[in-house]
N, C-alpha and C. Protein backbone atom coordinates (compact mmCIF):
# COMPACT_ATOMS: atom_id res chain seq x y z
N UNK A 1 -2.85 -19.86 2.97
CA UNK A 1 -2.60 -18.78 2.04
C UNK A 1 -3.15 -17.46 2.57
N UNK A 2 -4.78 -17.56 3.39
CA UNK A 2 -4.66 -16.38 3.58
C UNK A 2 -4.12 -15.56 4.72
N UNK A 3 -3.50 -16.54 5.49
CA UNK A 3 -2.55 -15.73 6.59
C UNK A 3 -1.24 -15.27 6.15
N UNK A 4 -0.69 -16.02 4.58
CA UNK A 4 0.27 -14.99 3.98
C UNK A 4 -0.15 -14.05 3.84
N UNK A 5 -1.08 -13.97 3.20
CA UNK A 5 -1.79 -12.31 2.68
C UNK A 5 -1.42 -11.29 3.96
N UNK A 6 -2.63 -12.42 4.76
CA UNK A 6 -2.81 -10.68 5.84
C UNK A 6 -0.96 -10.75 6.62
N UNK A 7 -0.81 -11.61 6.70
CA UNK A 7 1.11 -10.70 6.99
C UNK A 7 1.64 -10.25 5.82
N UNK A 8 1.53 -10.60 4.88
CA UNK A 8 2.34 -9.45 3.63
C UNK A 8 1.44 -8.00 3.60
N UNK A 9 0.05 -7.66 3.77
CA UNK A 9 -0.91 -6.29 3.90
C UNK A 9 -0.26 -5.87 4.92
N UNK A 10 0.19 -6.74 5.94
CA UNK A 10 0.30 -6.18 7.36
C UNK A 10 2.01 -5.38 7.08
N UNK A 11 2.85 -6.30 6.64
CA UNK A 11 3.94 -5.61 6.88
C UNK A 11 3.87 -4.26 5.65
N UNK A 12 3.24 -4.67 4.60
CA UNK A 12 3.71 -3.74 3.29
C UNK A 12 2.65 -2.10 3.93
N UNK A 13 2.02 -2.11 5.04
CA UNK A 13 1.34 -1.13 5.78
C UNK A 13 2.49 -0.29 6.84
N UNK A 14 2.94 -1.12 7.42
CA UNK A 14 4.12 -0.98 8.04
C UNK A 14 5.08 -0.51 7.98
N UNK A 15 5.09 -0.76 6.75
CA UNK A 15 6.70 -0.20 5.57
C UNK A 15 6.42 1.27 5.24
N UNK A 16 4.97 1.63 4.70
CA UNK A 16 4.46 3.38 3.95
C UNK A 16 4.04 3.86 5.21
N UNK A 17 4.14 3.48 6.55
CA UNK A 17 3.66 4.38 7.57
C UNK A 17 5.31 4.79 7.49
N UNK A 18 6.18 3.48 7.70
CA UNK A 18 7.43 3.74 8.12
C UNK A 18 8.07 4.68 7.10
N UNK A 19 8.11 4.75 5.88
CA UNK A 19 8.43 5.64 4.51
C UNK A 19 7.89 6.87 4.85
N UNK A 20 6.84 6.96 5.09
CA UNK A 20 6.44 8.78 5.52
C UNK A 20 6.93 9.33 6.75
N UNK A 21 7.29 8.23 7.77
CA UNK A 21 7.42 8.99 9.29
C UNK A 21 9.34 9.22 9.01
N UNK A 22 9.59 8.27 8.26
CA UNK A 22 11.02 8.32 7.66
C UNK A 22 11.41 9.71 7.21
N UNK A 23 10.57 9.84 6.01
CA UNK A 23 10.10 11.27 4.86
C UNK A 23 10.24 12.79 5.98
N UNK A 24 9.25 11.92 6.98
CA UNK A 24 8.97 13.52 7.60
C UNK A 24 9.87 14.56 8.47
N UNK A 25 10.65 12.88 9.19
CA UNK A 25 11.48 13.16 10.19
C UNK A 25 12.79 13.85 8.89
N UNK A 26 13.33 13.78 7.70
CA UNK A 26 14.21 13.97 6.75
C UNK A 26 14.03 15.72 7.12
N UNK A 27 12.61 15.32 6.50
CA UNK A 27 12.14 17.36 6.42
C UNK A 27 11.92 18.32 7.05
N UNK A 28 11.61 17.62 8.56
CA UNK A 28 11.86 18.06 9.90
C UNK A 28 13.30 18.90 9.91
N UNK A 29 13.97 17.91 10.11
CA UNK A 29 15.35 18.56 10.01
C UNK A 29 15.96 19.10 9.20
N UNK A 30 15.79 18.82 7.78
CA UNK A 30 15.91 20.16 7.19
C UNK A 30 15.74 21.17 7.17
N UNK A 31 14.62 21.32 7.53
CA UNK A 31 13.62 22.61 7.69
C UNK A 31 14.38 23.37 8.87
N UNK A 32 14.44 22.78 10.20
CA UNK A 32 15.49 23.36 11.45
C UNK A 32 16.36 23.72 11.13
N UNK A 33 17.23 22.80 10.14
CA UNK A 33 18.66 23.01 9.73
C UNK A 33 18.90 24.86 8.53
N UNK A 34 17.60 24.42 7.95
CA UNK A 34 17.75 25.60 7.19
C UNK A 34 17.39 26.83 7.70
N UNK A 35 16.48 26.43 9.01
CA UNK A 35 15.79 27.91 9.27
C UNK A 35 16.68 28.49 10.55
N UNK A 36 17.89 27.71 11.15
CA UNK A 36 19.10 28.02 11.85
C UNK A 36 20.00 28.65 11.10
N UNK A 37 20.32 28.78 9.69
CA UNK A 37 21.10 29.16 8.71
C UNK A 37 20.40 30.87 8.43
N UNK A 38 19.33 30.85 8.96
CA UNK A 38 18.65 32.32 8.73
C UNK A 38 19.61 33.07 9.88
N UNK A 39 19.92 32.29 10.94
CA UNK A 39 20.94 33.54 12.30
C UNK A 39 21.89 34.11 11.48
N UNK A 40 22.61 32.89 10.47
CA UNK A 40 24.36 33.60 9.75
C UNK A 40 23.88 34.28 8.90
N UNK A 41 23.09 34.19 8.42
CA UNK A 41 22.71 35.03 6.48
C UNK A 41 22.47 33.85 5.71
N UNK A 42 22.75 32.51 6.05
CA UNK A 42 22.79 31.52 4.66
C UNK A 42 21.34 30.78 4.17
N UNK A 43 20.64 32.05 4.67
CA UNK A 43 18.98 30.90 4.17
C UNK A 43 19.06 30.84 2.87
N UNK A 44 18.46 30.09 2.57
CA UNK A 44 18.28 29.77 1.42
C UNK A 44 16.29 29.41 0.64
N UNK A 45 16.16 29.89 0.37
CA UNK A 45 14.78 29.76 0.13
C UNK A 45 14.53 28.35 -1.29
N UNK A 46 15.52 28.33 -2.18
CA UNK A 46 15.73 26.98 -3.04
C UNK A 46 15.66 25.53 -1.44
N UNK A 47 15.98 25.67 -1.04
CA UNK A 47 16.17 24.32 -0.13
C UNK A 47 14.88 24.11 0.78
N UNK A 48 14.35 24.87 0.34
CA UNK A 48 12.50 24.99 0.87
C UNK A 48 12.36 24.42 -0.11
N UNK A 49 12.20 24.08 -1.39
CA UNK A 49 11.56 24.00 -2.42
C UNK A 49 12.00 22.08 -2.76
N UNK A 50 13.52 22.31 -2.31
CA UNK A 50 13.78 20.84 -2.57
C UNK A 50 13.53 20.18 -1.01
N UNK A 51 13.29 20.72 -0.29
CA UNK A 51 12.40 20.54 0.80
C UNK A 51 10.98 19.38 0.51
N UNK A 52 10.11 20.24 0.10
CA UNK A 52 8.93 19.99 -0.42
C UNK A 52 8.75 18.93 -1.39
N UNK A 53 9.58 19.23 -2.33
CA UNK A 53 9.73 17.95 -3.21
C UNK A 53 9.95 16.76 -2.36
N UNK A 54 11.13 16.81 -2.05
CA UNK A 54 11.43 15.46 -1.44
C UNK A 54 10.27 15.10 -0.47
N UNK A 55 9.77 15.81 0.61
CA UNK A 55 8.66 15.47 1.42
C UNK A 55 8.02 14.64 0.58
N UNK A 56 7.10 15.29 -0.46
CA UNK A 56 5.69 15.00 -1.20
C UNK A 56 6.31 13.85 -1.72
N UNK A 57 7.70 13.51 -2.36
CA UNK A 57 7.83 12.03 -2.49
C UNK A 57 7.69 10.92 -1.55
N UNK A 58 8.28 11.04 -0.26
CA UNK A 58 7.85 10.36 0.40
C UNK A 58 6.62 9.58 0.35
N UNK A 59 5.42 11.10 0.61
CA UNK A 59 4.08 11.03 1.02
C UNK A 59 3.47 10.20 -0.19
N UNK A 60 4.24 10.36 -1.50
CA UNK A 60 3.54 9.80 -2.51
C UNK A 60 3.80 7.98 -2.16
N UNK A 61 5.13 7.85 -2.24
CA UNK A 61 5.10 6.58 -1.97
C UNK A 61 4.59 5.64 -0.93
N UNK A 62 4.81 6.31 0.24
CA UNK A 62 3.69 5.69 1.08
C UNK A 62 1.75 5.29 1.02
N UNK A 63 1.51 6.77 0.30
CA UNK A 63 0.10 6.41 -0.16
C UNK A 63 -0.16 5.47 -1.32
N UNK A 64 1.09 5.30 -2.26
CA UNK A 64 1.16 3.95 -3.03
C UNK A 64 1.10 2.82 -2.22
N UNK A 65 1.92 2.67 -1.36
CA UNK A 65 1.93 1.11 -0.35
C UNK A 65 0.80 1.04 -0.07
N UNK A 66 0.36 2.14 0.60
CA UNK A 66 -1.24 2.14 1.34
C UNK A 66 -1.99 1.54 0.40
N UNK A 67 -2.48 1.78 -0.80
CA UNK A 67 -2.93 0.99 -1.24
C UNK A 67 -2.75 -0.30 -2.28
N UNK A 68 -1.70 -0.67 -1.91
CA UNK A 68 -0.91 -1.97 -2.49
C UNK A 68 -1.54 -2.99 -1.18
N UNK A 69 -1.73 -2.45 0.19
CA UNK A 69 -2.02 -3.09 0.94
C UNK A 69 -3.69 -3.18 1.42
N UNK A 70 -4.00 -2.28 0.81
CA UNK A 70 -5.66 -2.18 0.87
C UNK A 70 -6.19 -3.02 0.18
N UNK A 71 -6.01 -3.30 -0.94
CA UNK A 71 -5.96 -4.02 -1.48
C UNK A 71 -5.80 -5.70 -1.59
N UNK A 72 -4.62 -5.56 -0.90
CA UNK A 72 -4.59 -7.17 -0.55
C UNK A 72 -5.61 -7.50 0.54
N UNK A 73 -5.89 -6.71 1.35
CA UNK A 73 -7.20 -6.68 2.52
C UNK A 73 -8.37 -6.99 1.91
N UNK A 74 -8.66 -6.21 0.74
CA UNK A 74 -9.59 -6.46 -0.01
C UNK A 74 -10.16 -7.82 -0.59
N UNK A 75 -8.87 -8.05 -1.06
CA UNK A 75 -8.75 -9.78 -1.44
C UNK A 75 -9.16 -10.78 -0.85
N UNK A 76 -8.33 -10.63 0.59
CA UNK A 76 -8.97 -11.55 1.58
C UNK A 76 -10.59 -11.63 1.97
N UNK A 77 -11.26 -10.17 1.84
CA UNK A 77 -12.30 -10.00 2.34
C UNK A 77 -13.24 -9.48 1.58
N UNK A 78 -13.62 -9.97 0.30
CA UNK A 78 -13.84 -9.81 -1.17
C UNK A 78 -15.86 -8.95 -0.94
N UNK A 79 -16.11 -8.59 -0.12
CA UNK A 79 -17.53 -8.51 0.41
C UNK A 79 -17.86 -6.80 -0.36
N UNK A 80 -19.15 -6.53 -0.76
CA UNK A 80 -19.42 -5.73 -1.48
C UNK A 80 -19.19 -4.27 -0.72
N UNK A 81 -19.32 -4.26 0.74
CA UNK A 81 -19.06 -3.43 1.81
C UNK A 81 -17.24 -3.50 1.34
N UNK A 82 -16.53 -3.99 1.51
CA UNK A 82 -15.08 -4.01 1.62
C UNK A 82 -14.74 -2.91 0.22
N UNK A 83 -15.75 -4.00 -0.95
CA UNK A 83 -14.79 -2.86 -2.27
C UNK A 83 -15.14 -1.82 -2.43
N UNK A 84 -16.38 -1.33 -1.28
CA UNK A 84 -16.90 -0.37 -1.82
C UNK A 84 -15.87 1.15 -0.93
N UNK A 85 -15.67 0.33 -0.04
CA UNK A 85 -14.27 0.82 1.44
C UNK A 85 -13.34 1.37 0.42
N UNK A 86 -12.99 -0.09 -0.12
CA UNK A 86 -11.35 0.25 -1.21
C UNK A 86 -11.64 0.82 -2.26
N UNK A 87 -12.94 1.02 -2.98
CA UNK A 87 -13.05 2.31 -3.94
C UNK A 87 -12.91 3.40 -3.39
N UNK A 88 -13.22 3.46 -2.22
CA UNK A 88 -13.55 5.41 -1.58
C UNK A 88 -12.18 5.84 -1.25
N UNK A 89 -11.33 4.30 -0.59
CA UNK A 89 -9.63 4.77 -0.38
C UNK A 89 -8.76 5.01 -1.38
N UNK A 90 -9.24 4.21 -2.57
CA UNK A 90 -8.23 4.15 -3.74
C UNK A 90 -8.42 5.91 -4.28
N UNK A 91 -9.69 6.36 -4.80
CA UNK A 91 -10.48 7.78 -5.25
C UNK A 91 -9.47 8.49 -4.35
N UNK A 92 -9.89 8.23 -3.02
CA UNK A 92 -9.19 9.58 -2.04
C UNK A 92 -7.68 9.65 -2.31
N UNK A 93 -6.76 8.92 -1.80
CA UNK A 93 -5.49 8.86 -2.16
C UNK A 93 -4.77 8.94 -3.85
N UNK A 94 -5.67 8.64 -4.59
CA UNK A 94 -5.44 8.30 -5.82
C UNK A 94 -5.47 10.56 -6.34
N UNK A 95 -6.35 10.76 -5.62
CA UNK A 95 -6.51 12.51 -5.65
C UNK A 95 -5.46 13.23 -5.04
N UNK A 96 -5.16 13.16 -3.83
CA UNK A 96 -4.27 13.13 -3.30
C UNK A 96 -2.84 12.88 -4.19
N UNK A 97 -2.75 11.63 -4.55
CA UNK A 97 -1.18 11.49 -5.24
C UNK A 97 -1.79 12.23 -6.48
N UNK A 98 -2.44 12.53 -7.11
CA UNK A 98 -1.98 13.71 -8.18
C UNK A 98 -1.86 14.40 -8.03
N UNK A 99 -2.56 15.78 -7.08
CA UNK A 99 -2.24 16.98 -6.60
C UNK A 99 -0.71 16.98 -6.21
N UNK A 100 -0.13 15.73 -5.11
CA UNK A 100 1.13 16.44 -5.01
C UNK A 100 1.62 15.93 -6.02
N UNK A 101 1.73 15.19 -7.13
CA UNK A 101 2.53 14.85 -7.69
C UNK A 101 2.48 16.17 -9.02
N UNK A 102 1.22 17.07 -9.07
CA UNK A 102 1.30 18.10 -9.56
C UNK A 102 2.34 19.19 -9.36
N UNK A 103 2.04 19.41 -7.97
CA UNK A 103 3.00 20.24 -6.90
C UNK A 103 4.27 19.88 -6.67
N UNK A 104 4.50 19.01 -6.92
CA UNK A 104 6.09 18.30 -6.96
C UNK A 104 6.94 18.56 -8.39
N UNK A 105 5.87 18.88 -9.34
CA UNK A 105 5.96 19.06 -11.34
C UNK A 105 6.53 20.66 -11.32
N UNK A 106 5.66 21.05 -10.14
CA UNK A 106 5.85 22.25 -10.59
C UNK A 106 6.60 23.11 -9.59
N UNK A 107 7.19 22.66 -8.72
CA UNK A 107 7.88 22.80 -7.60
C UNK A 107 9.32 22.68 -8.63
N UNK A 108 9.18 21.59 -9.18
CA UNK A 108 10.89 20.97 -9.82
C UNK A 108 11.01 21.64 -11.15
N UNK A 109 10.03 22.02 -11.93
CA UNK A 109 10.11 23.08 -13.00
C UNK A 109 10.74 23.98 -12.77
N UNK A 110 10.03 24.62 -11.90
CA UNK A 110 10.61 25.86 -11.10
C UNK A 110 12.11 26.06 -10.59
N UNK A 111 12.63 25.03 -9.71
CA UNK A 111 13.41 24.68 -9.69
C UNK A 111 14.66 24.90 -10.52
N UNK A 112 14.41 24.22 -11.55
CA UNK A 112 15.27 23.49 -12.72
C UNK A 112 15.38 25.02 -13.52
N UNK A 113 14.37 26.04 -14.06
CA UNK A 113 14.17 27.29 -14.71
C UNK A 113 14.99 28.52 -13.72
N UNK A 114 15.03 28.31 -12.28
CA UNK A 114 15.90 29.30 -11.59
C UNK A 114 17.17 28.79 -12.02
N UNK A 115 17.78 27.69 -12.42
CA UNK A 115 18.83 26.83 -12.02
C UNK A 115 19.55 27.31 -13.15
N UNK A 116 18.79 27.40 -14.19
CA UNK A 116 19.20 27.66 -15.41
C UNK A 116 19.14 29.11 -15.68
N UNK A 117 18.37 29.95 -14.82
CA UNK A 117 18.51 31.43 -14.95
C UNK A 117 19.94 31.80 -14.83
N UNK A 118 20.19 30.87 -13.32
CA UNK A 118 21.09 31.95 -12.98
C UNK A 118 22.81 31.21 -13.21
N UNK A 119 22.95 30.31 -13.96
CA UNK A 119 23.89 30.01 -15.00
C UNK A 119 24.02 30.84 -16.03
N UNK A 120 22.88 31.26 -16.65
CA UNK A 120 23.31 32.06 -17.75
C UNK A 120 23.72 33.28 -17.14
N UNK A 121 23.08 33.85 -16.05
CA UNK A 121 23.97 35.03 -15.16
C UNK A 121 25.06 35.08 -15.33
């Protein structure tokens, strides 16, 4: 049983590195794509914004896996040193996913309030 564990920690680690490097490489190229659109005239400064959003989702979900899998590490290795590891990771990331998930609130507010400005235009 516990060599299921550590291959299910192992791959579900695997997966939120792979989800953010996924995420990043998305926004990478957006970002090129949009800031090549500055030569014709067609920047767009909204596609920064859904830029960002989408990034910080990524980043959120991966730091969820991260600790879906810390966790199971934890399990295996139940020692007062270990939870005290996976309290300081859970705190850190757990801070982390609210800030962006703040910044993502208010990124898409924003968003959504231009969207609707300029309809009623």
């Amino acid at each position: 049983m516990k060599i299921v564990l550590e291959y299910i920690s192992s791959v579900i680690s695997v997966v939120s590195i792979t989800v953010v490097v996924y995420g990043t490489l998305i926004a990478a190229f957006s970002f090129v794509r949009n800031e090549l659109r500055r030569l014709t005239g067609k920047f767009d400064i909204e596609r920064l914004h859904v830029l960002r959003v989408d990034l910080g989702s990524y980043i959120l979900l991966g730091l969820e896996l991260l600790i879906a899998s810390d966790i199971l590490k934890t399990i295996l290795e139940p020692g007062l040193t270990e939870l005290c590891i996976l309290g300081g990771i859970v705190v850190l990331r757990t801070v982390l996913s609210v800030f962006l998930n703040k910044e993502i609130s208010e990124i898409g507010k924003e968003h959504r309030s231009d969207a609707g400005q300029n309809k009623q235009n």
